[in-house]
Protein backbone atom coordinates (compact mmCIF):
# COMPACT_ATOMS: atom_id res chain seq x y z
CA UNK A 1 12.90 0.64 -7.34
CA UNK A 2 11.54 -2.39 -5.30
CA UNK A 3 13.64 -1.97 -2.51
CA UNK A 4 13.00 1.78 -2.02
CA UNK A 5 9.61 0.37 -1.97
CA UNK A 6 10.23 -1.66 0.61
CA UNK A 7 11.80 0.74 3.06
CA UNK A 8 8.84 3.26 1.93
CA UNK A 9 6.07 0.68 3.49
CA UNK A 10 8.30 -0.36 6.26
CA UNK A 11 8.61 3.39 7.25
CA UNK A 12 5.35 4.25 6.57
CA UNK A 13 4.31 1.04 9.23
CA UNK A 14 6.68 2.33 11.67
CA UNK A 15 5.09 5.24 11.51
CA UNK A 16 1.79 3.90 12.31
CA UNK A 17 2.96 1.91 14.33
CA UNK A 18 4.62 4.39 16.57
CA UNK A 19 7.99 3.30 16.57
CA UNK A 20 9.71 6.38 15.51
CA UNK A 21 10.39 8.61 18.69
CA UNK A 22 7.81 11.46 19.29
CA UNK A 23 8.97 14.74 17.85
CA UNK A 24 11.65 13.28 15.79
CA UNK A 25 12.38 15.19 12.66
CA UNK A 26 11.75 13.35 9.31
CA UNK A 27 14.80 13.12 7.52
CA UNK A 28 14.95 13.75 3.70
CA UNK A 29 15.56 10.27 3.00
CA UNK A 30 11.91 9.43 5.01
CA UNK A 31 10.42 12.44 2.80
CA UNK A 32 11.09 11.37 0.05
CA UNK A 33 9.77 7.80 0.40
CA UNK A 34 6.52 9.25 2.01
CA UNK A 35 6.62 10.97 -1.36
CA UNK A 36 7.36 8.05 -3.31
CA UNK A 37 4.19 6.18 -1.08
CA UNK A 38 2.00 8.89 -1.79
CA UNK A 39 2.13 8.48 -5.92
CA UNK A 40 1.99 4.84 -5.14
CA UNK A 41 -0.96 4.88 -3.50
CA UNK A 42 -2.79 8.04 -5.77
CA UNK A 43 -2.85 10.32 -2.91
CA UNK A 44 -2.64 13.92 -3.55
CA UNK A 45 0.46 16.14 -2.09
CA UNK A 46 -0.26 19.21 -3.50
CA UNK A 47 -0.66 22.10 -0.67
CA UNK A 48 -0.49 19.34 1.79
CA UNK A 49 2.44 19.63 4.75
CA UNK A 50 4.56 16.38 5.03
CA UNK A 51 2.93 15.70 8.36
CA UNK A 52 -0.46 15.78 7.14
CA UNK A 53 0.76 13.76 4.22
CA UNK A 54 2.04 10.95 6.43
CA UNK A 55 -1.23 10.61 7.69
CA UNK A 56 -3.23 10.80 4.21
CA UNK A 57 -0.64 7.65 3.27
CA UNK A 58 -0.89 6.18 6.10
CA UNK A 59 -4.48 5.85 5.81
CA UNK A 60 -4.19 4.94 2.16
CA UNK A 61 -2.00 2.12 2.83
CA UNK A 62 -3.85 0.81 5.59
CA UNK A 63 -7.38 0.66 3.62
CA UNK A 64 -5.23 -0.90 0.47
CA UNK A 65 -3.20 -3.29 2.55
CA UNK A 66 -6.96 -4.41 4.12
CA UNK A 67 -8.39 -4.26 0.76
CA UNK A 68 -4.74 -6.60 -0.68
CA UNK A 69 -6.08 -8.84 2.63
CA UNK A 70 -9.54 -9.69 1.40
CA UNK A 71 -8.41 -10.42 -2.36
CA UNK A 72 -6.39 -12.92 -1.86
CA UNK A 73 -8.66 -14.23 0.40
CA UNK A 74 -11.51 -14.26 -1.74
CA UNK A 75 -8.46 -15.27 -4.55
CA UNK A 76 -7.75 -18.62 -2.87
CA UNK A 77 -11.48 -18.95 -1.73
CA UNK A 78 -12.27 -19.55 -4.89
CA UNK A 79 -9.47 -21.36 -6.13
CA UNK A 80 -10.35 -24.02 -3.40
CA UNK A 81 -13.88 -24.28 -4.47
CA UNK A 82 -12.54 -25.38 -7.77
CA UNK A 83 -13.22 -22.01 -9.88
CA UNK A 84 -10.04 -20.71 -11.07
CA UNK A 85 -11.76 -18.90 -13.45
CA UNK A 86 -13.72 -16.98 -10.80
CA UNK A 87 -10.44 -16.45 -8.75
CA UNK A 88 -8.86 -15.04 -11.84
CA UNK A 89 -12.17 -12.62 -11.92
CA UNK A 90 -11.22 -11.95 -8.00
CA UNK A 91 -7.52 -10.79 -9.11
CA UNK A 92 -8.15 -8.67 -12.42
CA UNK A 93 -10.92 -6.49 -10.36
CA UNK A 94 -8.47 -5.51 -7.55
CA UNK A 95 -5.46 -5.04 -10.00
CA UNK A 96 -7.91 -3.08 -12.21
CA UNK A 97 -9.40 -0.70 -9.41
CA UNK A 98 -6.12 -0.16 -6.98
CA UNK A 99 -3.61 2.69 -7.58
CA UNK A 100 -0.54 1.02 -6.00
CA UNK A 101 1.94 -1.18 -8.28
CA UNK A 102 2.84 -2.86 -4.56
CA UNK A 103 -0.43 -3.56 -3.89
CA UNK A 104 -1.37 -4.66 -7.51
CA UNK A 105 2.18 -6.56 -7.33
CA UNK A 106 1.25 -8.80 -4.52
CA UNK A 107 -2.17 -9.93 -6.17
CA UNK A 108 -0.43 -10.27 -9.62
CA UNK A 109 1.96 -12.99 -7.95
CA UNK A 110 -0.40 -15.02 -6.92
C-alpha cells in the first residue's frame, strides 16, 4: 500500500505541477490513485467528475503538505529549545487533526 502511495502523490504533484501533457487522457491506473488520494486526504468524490476531483486533491494535498511543513518545523523548534515534551504536544495535535495516514506518517516518524 505504501508504494501505491507513493506514485498517488507523485502523480498528483505532476499534476500540479504541469508535467503531464495538456489534454492527455487519465488513464485508469491515474484514476484510481486520484481515488486512492482523495480518501487519504478526506475529500469527498461523490457527484464530483475526476477532473474536478484532481483539483479538490490537489488542493487538499497542497494545504496538508504546507500544514506537514510547519509541524515539523514547529516539531524540531521545540525540540531545540530543549522541550521535548512540548514537541511531542506539536506532533500528537497534527496527527490528531489531519485526515491523511501519509501526512500523519511523516510526523509520526519523527
Amino acid at each position: 500500500m505504501r508504494s501505491q502511495m507513493k506514485l498517488a502523490y507523485r502523480l498528483i504533484s505532476e499534476f500540479r505541477q504541469g508535467l503531464l501533457p495538456a489534454g492527455s487522457t487519465v488513464t485508469d491506473d491515474q484514476s484510481r490513485l486520484i481515488r486512492l488520494l482523495s480518501e487519504d486526504l478526506a475529500v469527498n468524490s461523490d457527484r464530483v467528475d475526476l477532473e474536478q476531483l484532481i483539483q479538490l486533491v490537489s488542493k487538499a494535498d497542497s494545504y496538508w503538505n504546507k500544514r506537514t511543513m510547519a509541524a515539523i518545523d514547529r516539531f524540531y523548534a521545540f525540540r531545540e529549545a530543549g522541550d521535548p515534551a512540548e514537541a511531542e504536544k506539536e506532533r500528537q495535535a497534527f496527527i490528531g487533526e489531519c485526515p491523511s495516514v501519509w501526512y500523519c506518517g511523516i510526523l509520526s516518524s519523527l
